[in-house]
N, C-alpha and C. Protein backbone atom coordinates (compact mmCIF):
# COMPACT_ATOMS: atom_id res chain seq x y z
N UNK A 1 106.94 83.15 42.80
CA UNK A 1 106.08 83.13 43.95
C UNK A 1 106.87 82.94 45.24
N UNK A 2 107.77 82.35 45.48
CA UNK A 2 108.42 82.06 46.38
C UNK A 2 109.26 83.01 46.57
N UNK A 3 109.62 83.89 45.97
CA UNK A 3 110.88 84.97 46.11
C UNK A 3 109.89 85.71 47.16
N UNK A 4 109.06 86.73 46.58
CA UNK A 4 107.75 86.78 46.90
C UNK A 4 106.68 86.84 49.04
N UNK A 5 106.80 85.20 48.38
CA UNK A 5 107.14 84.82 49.34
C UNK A 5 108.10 84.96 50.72
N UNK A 6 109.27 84.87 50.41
CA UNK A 6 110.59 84.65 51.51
C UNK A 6 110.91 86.85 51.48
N UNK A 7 110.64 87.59 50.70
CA UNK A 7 110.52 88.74 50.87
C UNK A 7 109.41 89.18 51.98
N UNK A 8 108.37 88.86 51.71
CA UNK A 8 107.37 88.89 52.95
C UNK A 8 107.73 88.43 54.19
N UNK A 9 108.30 87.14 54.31
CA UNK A 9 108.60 86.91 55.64
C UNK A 9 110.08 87.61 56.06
N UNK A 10 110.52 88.51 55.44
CA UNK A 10 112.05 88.69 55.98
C UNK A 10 111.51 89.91 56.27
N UNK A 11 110.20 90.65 55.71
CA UNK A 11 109.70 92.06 56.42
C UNK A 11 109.08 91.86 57.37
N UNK A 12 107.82 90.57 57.57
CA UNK A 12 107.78 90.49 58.82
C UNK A 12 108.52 90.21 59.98
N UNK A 13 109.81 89.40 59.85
CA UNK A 13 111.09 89.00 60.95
C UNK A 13 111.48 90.40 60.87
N UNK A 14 111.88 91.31 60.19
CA UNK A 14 112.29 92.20 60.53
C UNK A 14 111.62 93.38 61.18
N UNK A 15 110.39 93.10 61.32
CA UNK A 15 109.28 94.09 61.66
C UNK A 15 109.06 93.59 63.41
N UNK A 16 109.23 92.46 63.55
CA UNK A 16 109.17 91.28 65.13
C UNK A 16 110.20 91.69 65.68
N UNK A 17 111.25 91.31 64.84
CA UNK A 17 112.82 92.35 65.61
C UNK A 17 112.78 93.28 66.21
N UNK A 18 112.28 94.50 65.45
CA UNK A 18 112.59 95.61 65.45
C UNK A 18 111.31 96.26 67.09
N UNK A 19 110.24 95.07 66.62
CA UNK A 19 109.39 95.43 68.17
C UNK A 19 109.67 95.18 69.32
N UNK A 20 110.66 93.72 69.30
CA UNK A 20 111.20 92.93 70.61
C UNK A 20 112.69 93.97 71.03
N UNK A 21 112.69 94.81 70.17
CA UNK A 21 114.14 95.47 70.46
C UNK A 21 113.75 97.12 71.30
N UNK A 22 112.80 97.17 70.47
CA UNK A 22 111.86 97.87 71.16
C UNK A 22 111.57 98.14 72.71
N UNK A 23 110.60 96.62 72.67
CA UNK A 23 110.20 96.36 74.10
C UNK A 23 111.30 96.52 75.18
N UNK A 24 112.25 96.16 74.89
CA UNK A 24 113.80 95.59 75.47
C UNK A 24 114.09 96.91 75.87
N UNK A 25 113.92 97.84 75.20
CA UNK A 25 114.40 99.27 75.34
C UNK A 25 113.54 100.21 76.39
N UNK A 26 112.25 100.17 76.15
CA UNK A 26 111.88 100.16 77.29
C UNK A 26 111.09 99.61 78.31
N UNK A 27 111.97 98.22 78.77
CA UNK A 27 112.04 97.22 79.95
C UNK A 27 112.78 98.07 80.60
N UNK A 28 114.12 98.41 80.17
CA UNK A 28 114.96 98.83 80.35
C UNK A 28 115.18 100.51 81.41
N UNK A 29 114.31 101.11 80.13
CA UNK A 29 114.11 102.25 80.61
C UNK A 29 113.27 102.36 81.83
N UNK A 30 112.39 101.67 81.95
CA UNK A 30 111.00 101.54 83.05
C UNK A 30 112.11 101.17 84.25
N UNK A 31 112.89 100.64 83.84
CA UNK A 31 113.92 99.81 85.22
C UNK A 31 114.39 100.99 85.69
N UNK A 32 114.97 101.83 84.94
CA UNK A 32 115.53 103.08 85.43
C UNK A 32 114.89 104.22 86.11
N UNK A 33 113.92 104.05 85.25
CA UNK A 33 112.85 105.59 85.81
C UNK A 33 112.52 104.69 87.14
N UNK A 34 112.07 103.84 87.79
CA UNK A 34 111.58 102.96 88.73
C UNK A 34 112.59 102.70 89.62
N UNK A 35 113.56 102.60 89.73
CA UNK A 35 114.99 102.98 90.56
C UNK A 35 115.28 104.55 90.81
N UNK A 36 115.09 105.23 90.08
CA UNK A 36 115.12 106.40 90.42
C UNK A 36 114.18 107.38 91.16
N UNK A 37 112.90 106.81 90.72
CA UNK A 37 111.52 107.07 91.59
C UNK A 37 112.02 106.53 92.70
N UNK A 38 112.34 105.32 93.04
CA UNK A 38 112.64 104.83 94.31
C UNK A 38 113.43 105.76 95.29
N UNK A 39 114.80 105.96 94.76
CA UNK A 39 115.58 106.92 95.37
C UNK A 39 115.10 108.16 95.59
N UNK A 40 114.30 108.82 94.57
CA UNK A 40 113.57 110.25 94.57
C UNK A 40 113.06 109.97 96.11
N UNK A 41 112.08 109.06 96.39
CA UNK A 41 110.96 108.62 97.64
C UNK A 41 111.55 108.71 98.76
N UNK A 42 112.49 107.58 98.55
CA UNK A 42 113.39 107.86 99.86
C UNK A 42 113.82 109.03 100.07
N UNK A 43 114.10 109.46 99.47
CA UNK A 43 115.10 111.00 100.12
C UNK A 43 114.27 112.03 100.43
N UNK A 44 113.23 111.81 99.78
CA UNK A 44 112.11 112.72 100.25
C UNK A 44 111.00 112.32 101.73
N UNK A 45 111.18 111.07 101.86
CA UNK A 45 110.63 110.65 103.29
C UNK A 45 111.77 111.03 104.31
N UNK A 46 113.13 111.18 103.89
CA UNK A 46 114.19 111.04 104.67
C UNK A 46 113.71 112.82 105.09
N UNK A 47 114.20 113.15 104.28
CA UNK A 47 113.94 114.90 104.07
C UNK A 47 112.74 115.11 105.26
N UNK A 48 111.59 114.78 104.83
CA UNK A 48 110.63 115.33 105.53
C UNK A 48 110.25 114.50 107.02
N UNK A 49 110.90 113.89 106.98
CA UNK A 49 110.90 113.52 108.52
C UNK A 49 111.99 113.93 109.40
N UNK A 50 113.08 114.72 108.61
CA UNK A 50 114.11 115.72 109.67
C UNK A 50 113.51 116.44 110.13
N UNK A 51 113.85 116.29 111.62
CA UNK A 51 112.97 117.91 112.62
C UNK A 51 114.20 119.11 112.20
N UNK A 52 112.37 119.78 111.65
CA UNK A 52 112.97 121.74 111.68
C UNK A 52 113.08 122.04 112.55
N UNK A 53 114.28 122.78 112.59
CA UNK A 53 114.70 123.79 114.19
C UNK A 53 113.28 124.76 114.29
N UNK A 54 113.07 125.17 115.22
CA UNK A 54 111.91 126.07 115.84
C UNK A 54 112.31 127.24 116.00
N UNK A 55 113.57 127.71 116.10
CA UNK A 55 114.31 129.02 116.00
C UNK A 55 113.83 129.67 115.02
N UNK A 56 113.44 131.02 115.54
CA UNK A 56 113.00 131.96 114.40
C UNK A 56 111.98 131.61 113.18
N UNK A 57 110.89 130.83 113.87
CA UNK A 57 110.18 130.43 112.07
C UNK A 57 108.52 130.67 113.32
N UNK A 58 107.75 131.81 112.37
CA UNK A 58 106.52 131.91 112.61
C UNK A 58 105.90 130.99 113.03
N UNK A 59 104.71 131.38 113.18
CA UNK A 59 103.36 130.41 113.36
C UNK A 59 103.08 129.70 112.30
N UNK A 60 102.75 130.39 110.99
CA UNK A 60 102.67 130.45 110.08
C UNK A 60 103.57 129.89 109.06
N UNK A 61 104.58 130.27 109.14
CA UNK A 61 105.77 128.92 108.43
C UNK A 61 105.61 128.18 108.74
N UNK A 62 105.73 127.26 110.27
CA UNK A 62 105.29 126.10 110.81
C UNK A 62 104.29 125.67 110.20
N UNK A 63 102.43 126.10 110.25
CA UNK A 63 101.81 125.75 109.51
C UNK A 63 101.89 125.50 108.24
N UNK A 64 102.52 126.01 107.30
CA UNK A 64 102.88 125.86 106.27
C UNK A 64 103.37 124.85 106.02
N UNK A 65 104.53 124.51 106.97
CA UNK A 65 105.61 123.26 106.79
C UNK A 65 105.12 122.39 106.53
N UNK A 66 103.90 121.96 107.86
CA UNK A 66 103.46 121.30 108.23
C UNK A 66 101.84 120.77 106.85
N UNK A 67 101.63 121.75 106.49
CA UNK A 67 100.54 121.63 105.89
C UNK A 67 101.17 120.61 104.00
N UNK A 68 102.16 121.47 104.21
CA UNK A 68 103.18 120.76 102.65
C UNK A 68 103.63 119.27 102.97
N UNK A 69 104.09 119.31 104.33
CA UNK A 69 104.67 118.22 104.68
C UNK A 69 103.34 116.87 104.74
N UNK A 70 102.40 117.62 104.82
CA UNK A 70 101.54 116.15 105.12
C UNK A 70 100.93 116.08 103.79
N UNK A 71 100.72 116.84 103.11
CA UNK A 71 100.70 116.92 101.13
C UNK A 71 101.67 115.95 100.65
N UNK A 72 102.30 116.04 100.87
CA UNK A 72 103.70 115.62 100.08
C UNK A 72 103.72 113.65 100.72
N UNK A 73 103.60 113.78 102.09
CA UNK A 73 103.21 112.25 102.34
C UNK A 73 101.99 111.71 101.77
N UNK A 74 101.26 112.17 102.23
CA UNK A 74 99.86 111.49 101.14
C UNK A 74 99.84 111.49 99.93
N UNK A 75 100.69 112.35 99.06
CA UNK A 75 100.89 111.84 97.40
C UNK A 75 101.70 110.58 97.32
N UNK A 76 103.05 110.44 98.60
CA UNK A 76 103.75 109.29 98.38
C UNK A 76 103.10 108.18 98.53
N UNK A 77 102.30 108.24 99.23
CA UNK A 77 101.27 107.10 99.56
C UNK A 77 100.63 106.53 99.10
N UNK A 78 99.84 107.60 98.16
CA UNK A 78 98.79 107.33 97.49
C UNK A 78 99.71 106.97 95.91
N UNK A 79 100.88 106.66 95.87
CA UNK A 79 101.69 106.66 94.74
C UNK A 79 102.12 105.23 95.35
N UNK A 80 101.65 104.55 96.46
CA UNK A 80 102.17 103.16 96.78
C UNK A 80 103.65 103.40 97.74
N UNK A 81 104.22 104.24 98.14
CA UNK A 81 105.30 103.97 99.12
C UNK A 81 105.26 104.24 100.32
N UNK A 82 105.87 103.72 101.04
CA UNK A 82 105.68 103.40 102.29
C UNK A 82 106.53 104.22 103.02
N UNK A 83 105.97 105.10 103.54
CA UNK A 83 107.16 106.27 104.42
C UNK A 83 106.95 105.87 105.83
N UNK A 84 107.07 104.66 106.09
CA UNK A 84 107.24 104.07 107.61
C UNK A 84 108.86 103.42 107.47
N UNK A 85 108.66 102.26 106.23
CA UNK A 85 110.17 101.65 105.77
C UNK A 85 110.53 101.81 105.03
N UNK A 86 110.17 103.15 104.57
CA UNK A 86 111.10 103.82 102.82
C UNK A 86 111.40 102.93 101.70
N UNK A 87 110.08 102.21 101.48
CA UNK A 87 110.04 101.37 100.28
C UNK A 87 109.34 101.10 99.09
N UNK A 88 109.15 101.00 98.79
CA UNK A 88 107.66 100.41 97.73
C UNK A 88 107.15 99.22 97.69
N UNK A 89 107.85 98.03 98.20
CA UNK A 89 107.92 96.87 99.07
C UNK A 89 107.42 97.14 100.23
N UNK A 90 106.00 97.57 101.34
CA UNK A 90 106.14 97.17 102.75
C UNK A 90 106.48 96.37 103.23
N UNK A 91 107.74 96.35 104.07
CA UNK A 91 108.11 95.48 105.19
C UNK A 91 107.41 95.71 106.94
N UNK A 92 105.95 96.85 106.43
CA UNK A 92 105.88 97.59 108.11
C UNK A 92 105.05 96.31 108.31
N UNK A 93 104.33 96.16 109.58
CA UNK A 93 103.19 95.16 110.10
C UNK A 93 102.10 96.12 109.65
N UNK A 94 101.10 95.85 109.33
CA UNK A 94 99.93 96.29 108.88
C UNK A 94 99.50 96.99 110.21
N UNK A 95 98.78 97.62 109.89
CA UNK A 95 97.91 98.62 110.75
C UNK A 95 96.88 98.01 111.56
């Protein structure tokens, strides 16, 4: 009974292990994808707040630009980052 026993609990310790090693793995991973989202954000607020030259670009490109460009902020937004202080943290003063 006891063999039994101590067999059962070495599948469950090994079954607890194997979840906490798990989790660990992706803590881990979430850290990464979430640093990298970060950087993605920034560079894309950076990006779209460079002024386009006006040389040679339609009415119509402009609108365009313009129409993507304010798409593209309101998904960041609505995704929680802040394209005032390029963060996911606001540091701006509230509105």
């Amino acid at each position: 009974m006891s063999e039994a026993l101590n067999r059962v609990i070495e599948e469950q310790q090994k079954r607890i292990d194997d979840l906490l090693e798990g989790n660990k793995k992706l803590i881990e991973r979430s850290a990464r994808v979430f640093k990298q989202n970060e950087e993605l954000f920034e560079a894309m607020a950076r990006l779209l707040d460079y002024d386009l030259p006006s040389d040679n670009i339609t009415d119509k490109q402009w609108a365009d630009y313009c129409s993507f460009k304010h798409e593209v902020r309101m998904q960041m937004i609505d995704a929680g980052y802040c394209v005032r202080c390029y963060d996911f943290v606001c540091e701006c003063n509230e509105f």
